[in-house]
Protein backbone atom coordinates (compact mmCIF):
# COMPACT_ATOMS: atom_id res chain seq x y z
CA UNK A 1 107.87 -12.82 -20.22
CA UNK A 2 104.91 -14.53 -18.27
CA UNK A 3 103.82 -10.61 -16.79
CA UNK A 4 103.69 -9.10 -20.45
CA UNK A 5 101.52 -12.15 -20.95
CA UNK A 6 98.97 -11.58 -18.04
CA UNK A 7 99.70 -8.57 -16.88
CA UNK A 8 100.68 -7.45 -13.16
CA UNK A 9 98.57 -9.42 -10.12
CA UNK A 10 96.58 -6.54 -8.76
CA UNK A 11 93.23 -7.79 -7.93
CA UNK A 12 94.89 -8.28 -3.97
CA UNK A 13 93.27 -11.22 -3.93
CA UNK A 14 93.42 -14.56 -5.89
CA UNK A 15 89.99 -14.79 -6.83
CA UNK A 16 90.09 -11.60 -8.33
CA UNK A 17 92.92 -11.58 -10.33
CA UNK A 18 91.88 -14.76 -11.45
CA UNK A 19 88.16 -12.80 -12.40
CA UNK A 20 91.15 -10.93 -14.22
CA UNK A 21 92.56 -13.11 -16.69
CA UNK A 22 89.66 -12.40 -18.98
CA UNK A 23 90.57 -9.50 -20.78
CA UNK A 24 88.57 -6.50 -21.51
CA UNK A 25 88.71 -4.31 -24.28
CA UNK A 26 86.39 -1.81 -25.03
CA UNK A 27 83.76 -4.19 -23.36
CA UNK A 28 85.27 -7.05 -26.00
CA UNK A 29 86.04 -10.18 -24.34
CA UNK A 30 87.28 -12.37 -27.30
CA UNK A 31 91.37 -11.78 -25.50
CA UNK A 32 90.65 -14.56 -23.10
CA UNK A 33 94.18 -15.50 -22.07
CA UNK A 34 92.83 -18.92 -20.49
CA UNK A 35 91.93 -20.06 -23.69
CA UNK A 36 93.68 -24.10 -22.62
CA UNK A 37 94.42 -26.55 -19.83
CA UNK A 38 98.25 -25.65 -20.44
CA UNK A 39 97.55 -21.88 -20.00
CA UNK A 40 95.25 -22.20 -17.12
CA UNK A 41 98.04 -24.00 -15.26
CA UNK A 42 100.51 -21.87 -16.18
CA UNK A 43 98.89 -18.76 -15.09
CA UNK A 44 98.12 -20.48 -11.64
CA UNK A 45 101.40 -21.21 -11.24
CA UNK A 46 102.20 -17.50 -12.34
CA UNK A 47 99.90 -16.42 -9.78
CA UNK A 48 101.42 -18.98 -7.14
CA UNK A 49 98.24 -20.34 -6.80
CA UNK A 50 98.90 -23.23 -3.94
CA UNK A 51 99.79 -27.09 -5.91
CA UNK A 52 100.54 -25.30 -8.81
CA UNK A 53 103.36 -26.90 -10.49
CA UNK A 54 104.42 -26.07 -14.28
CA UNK A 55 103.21 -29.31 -16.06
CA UNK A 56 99.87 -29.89 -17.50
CA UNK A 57 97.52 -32.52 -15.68
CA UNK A 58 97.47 -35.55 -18.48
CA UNK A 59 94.06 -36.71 -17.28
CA UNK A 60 90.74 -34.50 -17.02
CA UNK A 61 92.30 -31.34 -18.39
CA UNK A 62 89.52 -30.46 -20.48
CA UNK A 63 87.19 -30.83 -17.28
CA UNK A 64 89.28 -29.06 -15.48
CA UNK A 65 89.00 -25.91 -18.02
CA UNK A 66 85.62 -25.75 -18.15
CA UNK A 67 85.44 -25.72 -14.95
CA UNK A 68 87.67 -22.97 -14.35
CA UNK A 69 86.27 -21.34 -17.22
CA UNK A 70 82.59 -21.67 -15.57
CA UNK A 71 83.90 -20.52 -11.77
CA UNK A 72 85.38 -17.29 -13.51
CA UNK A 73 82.05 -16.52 -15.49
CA UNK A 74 80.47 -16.95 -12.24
CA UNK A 75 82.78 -14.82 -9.76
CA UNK A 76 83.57 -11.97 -13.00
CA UNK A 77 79.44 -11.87 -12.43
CA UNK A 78 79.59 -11.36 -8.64
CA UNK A 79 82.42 -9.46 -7.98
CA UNK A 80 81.26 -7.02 -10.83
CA UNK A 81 78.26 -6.91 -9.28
CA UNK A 82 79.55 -6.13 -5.80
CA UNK A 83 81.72 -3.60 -6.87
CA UNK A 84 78.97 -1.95 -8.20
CA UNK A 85 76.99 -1.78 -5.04
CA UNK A 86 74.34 -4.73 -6.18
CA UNK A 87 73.92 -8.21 -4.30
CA UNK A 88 75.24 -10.58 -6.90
CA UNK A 89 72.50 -13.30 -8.88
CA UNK A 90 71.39 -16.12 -6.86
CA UNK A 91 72.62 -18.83 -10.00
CA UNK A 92 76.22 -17.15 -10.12
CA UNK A 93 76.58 -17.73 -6.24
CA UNK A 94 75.32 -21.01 -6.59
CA UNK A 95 78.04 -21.87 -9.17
CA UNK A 96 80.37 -20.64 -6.78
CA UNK A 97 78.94 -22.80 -4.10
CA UNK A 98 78.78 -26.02 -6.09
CA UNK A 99 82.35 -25.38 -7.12
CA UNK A 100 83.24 -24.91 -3.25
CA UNK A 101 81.21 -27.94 -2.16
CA UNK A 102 83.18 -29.94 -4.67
CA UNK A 103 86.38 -28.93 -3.27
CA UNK A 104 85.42 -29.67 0.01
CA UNK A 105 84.08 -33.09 -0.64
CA UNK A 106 87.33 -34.08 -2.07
CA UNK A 107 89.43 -32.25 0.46
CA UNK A 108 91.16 -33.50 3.93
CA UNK A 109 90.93 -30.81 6.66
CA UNK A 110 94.41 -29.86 8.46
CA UNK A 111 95.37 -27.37 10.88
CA UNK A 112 99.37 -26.01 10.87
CA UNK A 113 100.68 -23.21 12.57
CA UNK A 114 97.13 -23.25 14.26
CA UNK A 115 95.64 -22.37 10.85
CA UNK A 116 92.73 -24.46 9.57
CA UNK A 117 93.51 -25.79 5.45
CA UNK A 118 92.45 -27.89 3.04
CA UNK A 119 94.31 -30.50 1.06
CA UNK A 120 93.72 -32.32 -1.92
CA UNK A 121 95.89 -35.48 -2.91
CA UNK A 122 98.85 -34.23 -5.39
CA UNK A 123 98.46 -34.62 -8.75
CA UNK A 124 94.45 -34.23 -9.22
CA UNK A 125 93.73 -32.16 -12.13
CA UNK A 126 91.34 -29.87 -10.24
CA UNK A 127 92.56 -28.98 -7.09
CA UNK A 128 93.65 -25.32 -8.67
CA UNK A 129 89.64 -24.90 -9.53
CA UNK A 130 88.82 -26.07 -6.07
CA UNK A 131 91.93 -23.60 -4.34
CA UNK A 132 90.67 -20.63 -6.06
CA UNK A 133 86.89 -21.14 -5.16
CA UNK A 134 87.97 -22.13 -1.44
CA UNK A 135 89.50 -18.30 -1.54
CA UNK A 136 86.76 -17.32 -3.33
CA UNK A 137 84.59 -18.32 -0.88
CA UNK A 138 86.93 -17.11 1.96
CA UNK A 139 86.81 -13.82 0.37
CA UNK A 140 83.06 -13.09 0.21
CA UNK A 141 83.02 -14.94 4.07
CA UNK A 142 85.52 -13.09 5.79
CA UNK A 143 86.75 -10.35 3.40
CA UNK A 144 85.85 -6.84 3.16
CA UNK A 145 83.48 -7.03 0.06
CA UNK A 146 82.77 -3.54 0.61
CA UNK A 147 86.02 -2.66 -0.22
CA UNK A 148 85.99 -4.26 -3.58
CA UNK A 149 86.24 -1.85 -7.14
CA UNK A 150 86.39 -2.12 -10.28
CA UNK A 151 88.90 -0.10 -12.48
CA UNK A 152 86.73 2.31 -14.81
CA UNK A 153 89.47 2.36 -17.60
CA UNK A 154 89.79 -1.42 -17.85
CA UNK A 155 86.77 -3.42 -15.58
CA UNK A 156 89.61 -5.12 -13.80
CA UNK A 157 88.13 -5.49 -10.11
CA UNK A 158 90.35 -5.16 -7.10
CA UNK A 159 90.61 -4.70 -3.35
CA UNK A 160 91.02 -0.84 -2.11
CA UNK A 161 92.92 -1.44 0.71
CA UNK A 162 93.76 2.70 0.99
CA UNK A 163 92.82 4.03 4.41
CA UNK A 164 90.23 6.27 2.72
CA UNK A 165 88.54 3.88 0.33
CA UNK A 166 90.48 6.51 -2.46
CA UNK A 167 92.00 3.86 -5.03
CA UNK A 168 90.31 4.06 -8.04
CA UNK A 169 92.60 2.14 -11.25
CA UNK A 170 93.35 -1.09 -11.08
CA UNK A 171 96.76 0.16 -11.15
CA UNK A 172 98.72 3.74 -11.44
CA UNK A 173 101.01 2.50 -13.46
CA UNK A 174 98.53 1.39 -16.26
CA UNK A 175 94.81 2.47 -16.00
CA UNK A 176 96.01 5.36 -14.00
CA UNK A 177 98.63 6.82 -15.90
CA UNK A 178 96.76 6.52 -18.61
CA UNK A 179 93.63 8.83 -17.58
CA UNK A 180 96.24 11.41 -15.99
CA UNK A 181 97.43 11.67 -19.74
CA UNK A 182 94.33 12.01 -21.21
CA UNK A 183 93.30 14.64 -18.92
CA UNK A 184 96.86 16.41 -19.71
CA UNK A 185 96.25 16.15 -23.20
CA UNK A 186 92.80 17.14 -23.10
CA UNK A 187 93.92 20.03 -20.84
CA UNK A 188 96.59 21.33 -22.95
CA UNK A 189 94.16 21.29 -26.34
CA UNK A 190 91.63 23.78 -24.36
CA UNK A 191 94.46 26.12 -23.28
CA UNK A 192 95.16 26.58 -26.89
């Protein structure tokens, strides 16, 4: 089942669930479920990233993982660092940007439903890198960075989109539920 594999979507945004796909444990990164071309594709078209389509680019798929890999290193970096309170390092934005300006250079511009987009010609290896650092990009523009946390049981980042800025896991039903049993537990050992 493709959600035990990655686990639920809920960064709230696509570049930060895709920040997401690197697992943590205990601050050990060696679960990296992009670890190929095939899963990297798969994932995006878990994640409905847009052109996503469930078969493996024949030509450039190797590029096209390192390049993913390197945007992710780059946006884990910033969005950590924003959630933290910091201004993110001037070489991870830059990877960011060079990814962007990439994805731009090969896109065309068009506007439906009065909605500016950007298209790449079907069937190029990397226009799922270029989508997610267009939203990337669109996120830090136009998106409420402020409002961007990372889960302290996991370090999965996310958009609090609660009225009072009060979410705190990455989700209840993991991170959450988790802590509120540990507290329980912890709670019923001093009452004894």
């Amino acid at each position: 089942m493709e959600s035990e594999r990655w686990g639920r979507l809920v960064g709230g945004h696509l570049a930060l669930d895709f920040v997401n796909t690197d697992i943590v444990s205990e601050h050990d990164r060696s679960e990296d479920v992009l670890r190929s071309a095939d899963e990297f594709v798969a994932w995006c078209v878990y994640a409905a990233v847009p052109g996503a389509v469930s078969t493996v680019p024949t030509g450039g798929a190797d590029d096209v993982l390192a390049d993913a890999l390197s945007l992710r290193e780059a946006l884990r970096a910033s969005m950590r660092a924003i959630a933290a309170g910091e201004t993110p390092k001037e070489r991870d934005l830059a990877t960011v940007q060079a990814m962007y300006a990439r994805a731009l250079g090969s896109a065309t511009m068009s506007i439906s439903g009065g909605v500016l987009s950007w298209r790449w010609a079907p069937g190029s290896p990397a226009i799922l890198v270029w989508e997610i650092a267009v939203q990337s990009v669109d996120l830090l523009r136009g998106g409420s960075i402020d409002r961007i946390k990372a889960c302290p049981a996991c370090g999965f980042v996310f958009i609090d989109a609660t009225k009072n800025r009060s979410r705190r896991w990455c989700s209840m039903d993991d991170c959450g539920k988790q802590e509120k049993i540990r507290r329980y537990v912890t709670k019923r050992a001093q009452a004894r």
